[in-house]
Protein backbone atom coordinates (compact mmCIF):
# COMPACT_ATOMS: atom_id res chain seq x y z
CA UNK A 1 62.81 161.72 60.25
CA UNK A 2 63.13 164.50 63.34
CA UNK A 3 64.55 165.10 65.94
CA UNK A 4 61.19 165.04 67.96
CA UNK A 5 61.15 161.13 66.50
CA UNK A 6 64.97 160.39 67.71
CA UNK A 7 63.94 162.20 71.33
CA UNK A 8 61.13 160.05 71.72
CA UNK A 9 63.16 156.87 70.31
CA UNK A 10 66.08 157.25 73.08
CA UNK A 11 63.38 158.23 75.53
CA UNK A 12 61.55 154.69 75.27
CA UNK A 13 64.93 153.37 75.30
CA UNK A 14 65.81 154.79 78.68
CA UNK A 15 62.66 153.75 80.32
CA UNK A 16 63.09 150.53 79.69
CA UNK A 17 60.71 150.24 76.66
CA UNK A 18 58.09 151.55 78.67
CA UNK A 19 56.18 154.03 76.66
CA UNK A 20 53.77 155.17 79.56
CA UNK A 21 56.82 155.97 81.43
CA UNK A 22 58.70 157.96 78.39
CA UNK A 23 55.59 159.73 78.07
CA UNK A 24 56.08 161.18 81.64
CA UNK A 25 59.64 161.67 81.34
CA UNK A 26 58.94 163.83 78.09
CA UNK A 27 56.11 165.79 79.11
CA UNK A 28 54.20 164.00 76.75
CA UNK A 29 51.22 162.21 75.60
CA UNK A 30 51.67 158.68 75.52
CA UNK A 31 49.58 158.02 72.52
CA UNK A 32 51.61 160.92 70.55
CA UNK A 33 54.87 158.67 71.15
CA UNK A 34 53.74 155.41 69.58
CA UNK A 35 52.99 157.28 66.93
CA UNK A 36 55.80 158.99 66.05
CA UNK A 37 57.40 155.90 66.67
CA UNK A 38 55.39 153.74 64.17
CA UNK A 39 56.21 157.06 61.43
CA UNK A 40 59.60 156.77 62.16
CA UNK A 41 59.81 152.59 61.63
CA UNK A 42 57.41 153.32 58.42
CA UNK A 43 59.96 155.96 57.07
CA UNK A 44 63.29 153.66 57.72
CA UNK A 45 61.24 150.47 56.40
CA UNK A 46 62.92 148.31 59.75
CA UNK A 47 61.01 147.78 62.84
CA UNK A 48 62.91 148.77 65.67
CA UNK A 49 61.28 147.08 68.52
CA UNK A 50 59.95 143.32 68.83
CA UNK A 51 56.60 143.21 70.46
CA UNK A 52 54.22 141.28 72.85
CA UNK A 53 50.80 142.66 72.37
CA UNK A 54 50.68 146.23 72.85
CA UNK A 55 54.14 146.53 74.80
CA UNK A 56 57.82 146.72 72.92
CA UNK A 57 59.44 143.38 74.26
CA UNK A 58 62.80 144.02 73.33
CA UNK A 59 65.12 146.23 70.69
CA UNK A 60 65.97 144.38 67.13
CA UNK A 61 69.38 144.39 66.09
CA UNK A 62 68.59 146.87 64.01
CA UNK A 63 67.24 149.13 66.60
CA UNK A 64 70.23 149.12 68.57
CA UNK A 65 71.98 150.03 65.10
CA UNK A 66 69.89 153.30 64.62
CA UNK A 67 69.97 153.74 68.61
CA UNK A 68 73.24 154.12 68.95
CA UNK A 69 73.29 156.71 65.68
CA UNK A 70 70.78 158.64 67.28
CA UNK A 71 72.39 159.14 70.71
CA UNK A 72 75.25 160.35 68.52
CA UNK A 73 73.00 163.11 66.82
CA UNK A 74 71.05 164.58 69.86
CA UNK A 75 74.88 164.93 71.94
CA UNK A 76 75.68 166.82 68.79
CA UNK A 77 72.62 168.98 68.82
CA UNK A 78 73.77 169.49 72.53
CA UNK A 79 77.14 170.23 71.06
CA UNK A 80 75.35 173.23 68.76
CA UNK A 81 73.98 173.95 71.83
CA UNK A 82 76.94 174.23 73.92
CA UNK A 83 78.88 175.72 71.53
CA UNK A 84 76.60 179.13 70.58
CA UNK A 85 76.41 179.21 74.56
CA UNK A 86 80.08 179.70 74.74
CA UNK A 87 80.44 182.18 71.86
CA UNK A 88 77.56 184.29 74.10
CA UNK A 89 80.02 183.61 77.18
CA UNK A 90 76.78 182.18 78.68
CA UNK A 91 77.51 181.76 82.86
CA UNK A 92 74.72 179.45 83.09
CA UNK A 93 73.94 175.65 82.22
CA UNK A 94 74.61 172.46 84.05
CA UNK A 95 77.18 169.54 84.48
CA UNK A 96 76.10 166.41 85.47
CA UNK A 97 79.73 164.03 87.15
CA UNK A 98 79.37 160.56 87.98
CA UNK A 99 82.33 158.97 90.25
CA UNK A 100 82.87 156.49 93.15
CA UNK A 101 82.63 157.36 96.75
CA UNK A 102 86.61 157.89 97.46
CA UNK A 103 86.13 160.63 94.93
CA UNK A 104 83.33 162.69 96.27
CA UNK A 105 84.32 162.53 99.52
CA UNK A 106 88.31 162.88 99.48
CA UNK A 107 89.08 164.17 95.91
CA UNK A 108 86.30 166.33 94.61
CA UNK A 109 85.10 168.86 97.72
CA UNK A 110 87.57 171.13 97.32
CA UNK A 111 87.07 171.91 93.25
CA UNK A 112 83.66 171.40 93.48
CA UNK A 113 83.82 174.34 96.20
CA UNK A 114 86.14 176.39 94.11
CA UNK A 115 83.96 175.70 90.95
CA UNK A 116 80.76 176.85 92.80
CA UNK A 117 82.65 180.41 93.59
CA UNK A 118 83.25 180.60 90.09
CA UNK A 119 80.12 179.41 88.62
CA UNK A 120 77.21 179.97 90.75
CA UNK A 121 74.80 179.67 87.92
CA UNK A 122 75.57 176.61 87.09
CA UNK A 123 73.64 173.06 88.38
CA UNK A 124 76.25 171.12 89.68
CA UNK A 125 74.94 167.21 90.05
CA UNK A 126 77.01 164.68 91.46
CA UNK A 127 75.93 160.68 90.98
CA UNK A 128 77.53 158.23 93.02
CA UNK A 129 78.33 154.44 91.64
CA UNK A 130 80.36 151.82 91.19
CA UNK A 131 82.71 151.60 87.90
CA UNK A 132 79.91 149.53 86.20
CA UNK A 133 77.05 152.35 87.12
CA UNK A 134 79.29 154.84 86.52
CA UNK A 135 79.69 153.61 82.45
CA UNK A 136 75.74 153.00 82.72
CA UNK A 137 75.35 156.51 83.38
CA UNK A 138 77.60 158.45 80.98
CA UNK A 139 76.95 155.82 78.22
CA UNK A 140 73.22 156.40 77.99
CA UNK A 141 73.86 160.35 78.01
CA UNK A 142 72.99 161.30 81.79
CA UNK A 143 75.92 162.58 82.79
CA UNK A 144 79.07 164.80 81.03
CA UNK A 145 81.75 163.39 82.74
CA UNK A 146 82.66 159.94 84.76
CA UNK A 147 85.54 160.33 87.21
CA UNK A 148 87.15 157.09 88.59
CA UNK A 149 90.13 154.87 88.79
CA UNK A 150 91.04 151.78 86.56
CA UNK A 151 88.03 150.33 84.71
CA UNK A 152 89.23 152.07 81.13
CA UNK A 153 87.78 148.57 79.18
CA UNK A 154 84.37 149.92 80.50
CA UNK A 155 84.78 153.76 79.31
CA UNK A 156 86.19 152.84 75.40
CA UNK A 157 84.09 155.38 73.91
CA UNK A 158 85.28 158.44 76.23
CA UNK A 159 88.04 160.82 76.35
CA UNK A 160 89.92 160.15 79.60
CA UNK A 161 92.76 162.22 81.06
CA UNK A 162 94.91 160.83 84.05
CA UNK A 163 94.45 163.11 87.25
CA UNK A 164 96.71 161.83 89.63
CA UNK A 165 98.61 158.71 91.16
CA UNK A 166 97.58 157.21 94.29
CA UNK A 167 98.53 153.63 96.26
CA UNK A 168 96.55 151.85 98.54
CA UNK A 169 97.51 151.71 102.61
CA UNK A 170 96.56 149.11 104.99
CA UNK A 171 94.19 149.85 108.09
CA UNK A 172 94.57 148.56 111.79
CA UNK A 173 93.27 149.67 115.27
CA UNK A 174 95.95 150.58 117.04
CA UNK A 175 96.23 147.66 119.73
CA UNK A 176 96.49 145.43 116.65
CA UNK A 177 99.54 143.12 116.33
CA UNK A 178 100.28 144.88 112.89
CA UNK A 179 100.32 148.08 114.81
CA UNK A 180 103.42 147.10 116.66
CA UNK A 181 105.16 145.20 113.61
CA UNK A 182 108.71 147.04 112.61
CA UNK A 183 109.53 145.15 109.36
CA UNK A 184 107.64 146.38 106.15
CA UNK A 185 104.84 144.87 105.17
CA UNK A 186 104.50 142.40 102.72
CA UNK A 187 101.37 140.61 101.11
CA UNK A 188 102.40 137.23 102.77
CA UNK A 189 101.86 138.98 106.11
CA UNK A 190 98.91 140.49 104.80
CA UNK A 191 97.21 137.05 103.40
CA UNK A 192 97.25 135.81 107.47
CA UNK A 193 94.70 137.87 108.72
CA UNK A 194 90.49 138.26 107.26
CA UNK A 195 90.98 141.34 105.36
CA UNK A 196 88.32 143.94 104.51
CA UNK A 197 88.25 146.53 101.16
CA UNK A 198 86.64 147.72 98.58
CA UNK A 199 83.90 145.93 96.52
CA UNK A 200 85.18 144.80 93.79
CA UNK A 201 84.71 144.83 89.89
CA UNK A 202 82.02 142.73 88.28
CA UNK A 203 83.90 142.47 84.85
CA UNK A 204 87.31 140.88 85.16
CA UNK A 205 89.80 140.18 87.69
CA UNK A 206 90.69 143.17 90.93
CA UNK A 207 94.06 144.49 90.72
CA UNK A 208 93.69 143.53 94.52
CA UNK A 209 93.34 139.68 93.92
CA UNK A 210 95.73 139.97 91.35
CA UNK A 211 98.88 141.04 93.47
CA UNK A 212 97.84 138.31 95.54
CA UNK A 213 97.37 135.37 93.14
CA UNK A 214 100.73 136.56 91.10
CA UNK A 215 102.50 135.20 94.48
CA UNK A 216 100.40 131.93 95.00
CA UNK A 217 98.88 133.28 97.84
CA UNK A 218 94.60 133.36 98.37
CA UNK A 219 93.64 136.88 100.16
CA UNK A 220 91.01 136.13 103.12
CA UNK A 221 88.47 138.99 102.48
CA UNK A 222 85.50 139.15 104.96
CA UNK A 223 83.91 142.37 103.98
CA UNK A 224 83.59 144.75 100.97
CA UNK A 225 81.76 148.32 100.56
CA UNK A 226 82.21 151.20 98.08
CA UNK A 227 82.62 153.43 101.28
CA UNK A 228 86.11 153.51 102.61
CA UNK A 229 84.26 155.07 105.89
CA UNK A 230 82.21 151.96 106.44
CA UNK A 231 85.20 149.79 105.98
CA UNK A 232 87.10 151.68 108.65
CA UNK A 233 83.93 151.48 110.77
CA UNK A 234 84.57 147.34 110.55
CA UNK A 235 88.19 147.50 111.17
CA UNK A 236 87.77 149.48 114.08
CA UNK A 237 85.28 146.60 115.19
CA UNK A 238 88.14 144.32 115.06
CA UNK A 239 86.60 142.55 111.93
CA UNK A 240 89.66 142.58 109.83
CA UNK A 241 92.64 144.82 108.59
CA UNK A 242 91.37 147.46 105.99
CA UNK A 243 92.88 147.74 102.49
CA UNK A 244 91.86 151.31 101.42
CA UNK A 245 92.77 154.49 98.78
CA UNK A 246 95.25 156.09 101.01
CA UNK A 247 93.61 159.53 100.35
CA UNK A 248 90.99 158.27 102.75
CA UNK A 249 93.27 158.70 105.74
CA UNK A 250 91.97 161.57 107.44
CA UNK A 251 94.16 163.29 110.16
CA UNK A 252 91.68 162.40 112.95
CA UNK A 253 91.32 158.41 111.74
CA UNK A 254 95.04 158.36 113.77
CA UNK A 255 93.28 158.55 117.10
CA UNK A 256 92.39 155.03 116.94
CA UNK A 257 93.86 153.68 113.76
CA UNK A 258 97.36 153.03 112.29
CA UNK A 259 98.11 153.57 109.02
CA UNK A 260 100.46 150.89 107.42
CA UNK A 261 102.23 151.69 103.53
CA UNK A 262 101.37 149.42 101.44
CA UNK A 263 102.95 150.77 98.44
CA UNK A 264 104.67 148.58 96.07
CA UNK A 265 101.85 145.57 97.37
CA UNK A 266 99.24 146.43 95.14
CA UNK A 267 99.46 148.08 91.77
CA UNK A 268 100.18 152.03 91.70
CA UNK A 269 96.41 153.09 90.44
CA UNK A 270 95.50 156.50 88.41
CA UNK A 271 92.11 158.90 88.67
CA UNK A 272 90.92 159.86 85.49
CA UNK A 273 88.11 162.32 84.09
CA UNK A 274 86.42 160.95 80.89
CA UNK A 275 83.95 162.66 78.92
CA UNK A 276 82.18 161.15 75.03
CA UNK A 277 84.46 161.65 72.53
CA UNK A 278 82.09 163.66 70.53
CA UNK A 279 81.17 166.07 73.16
CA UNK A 280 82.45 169.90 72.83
CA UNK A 281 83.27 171.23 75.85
CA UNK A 282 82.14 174.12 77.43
CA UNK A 283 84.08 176.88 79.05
CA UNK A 284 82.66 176.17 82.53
CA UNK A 285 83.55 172.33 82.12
CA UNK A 286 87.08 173.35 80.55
CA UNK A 287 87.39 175.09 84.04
CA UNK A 288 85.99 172.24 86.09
CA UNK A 289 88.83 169.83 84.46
CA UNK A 290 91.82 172.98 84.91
CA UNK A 291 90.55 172.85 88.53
CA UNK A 292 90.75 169.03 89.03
CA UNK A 293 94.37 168.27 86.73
CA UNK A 294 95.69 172.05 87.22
CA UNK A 295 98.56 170.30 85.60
CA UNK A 296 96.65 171.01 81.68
CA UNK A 297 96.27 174.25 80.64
CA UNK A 298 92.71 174.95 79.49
CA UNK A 299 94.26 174.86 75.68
CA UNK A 300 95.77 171.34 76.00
CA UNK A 301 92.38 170.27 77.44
CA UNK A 302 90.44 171.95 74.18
CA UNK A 303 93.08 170.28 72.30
CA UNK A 304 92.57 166.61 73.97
CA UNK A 305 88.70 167.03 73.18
CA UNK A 306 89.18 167.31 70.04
CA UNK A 307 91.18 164.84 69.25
CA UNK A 308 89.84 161.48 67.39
CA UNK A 309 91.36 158.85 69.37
CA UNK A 310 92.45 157.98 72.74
CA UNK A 311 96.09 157.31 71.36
CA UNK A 312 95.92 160.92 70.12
CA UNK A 313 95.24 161.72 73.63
CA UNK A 314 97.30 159.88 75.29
CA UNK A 315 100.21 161.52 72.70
CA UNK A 316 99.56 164.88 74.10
CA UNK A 317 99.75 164.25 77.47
CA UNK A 318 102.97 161.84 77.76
CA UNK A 319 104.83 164.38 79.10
CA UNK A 320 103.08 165.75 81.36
CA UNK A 321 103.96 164.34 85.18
CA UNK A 322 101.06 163.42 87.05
CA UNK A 323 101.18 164.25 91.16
CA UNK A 324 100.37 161.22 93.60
CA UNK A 325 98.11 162.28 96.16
CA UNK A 326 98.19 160.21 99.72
CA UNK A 327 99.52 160.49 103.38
CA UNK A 328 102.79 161.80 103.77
CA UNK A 329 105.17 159.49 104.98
CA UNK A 330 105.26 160.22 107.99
CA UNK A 331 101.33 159.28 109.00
CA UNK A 332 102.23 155.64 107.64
CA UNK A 333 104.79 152.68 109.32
């Protein structure tokens, strides 16, 4: 068995079982993959791939066994990797994030800018997905690190450390009857008018619909995106009042919209950065995390990646106070 065979084996895996199309995404013959493949089935004595003719049809369950073993070894060879990079101080390299929209456009700018300053030799690539896409992404190896809130049954295999706090505000126009409403807001209020928000999660239930169905009451959304721009684009067209990460306020969205707090509604939420547990960390991703959470020291973070568990984790950090990021309180009624 080599590592060439393991390569190729994750590399049909990730092209959907499509050995023309690993061929490509390897630089390499197509006819040189099936065989290594066949060597490496001969040498474990298990075939790893049912098949249809000339084409794998699907993986065995004892493919996806010596799949998952073998995404294990080549991060670890990229551990090696990593690690003799960092004992040469190397400057260079690449980091690969995957988060939602309402982080790359209100959270991440300004470390990604400061990282950039501190790092220009290093590829910065930024994906952009939903909490589902974002686990597709970091679980097959594409990207280093997932950043997003809520979701944590999807990420079981990473390390995640808690960022920040944030709440959720409401959204009207400004000649809306909200707009003009004294009395805090409440979700009984809230369930009388077609609402618009975020899409929501494909595996289980929305903290959103929660809140509502824990007081009997059936929320009337007529619109979802992932982009909290989009959504105030709709409320502005009078289609509904906008539920939204209050980080997505921006100064010049009070023009023409009013801002309504909403805290205490909905669940209090938390951003997190989550990377695979058996990943060693680089210095230049060390200093991409002390950037984002300034609240760990670059030790504590070393010390969190190493750690075996996520309860080990979470043991380190639970004293450390996370900040809430939002509008002040004076931009909201």
């Amino acid at each position: 068995m080599t590592l060439k065979q393991l390569k190729y084996l994750i590399g049909i895996v990730d092209s959907g079982l499509n050995i023309t199309a690993a061929a490509e995404r390897l630089y390499t013959s197509q006819p040189g993959i099936s065989k290594q493949l066949k060597q490496l089935e001969a040498e474990l004595g298990v075939q790893l791939f049912t098949r249809k003719g000339k084409s794998l049809a699907a993986i065995t369950p004892a493919g996806r066994e010596v799949i998952a073993r073998a995404r294990k070894i080549l991060r670890e060879v990229e551990n090696i990797a990593s690690l003799a990079s960092d004992l040469t101080a190397e400057q260079e390299g690449k980091l690969s994030i995957a988060t939602t929209h309402t982080q790359a456009r209100y959270v991440l700018p300004e470390t990604i800018r400061s990282f950039r300053e501190h790092y220009p030799k290093v590829d910065l690539e930024l994906h952009q997905g939903t909490s589902e896409q974002i686990a597709e992404l970091i679980g097959t190896n594409k990207v280093d690190f997932a950043i997003a809130s809520g979701g944590r049954h999807l990420f079981s295999n990473l390390t995640m450390l808690p960022i920040f706090h944030w709440h959720r505000i409401a959204l009207v126009p400004k000649q809306h009857p909200l707009a003009e409403q004294r009395k805090k807001l409440d979700l009984a209020t809230l369930a009388e008018y077609p609402l618009v928000t975020y899409v929501f999660s494909l595996t289980g239930e929305s903290s959103f619909k929660r809140a509502f169905h824990e007081q009997g009451l059936e929320p009337r959304v007529v619109f979802t995106a992932r982009d909290a721009d989009i959504i105030k684009t709709y409320v502005r067209m009078g289609m509904g009042v906008g539920v939204i990460a209050s980080m997505a306020f921006e100064p010049k969205d009070a023009e023409d919209l009013v801002a309504l707090d909403a805290r205490g509604l909905f669940p209090k939420l938390t951003t997190w950065i989550g990377f695979p547990r058996e990943m060693v960390l680089r210095g230049y991703m060390v200093d991409f995390i002390h950037l984002l959470a300034p609240q760990y020291s670059k030790d504590l973070i070393r010390r969190a990646a190493a750690a075996q568990t996520q309860e080990e984790v979470d043991d380190m950090l639970k004293n450390i106070v996370l900040p809430e990021r939002g509008i002040s309180e004076e931009t909201v009624q």
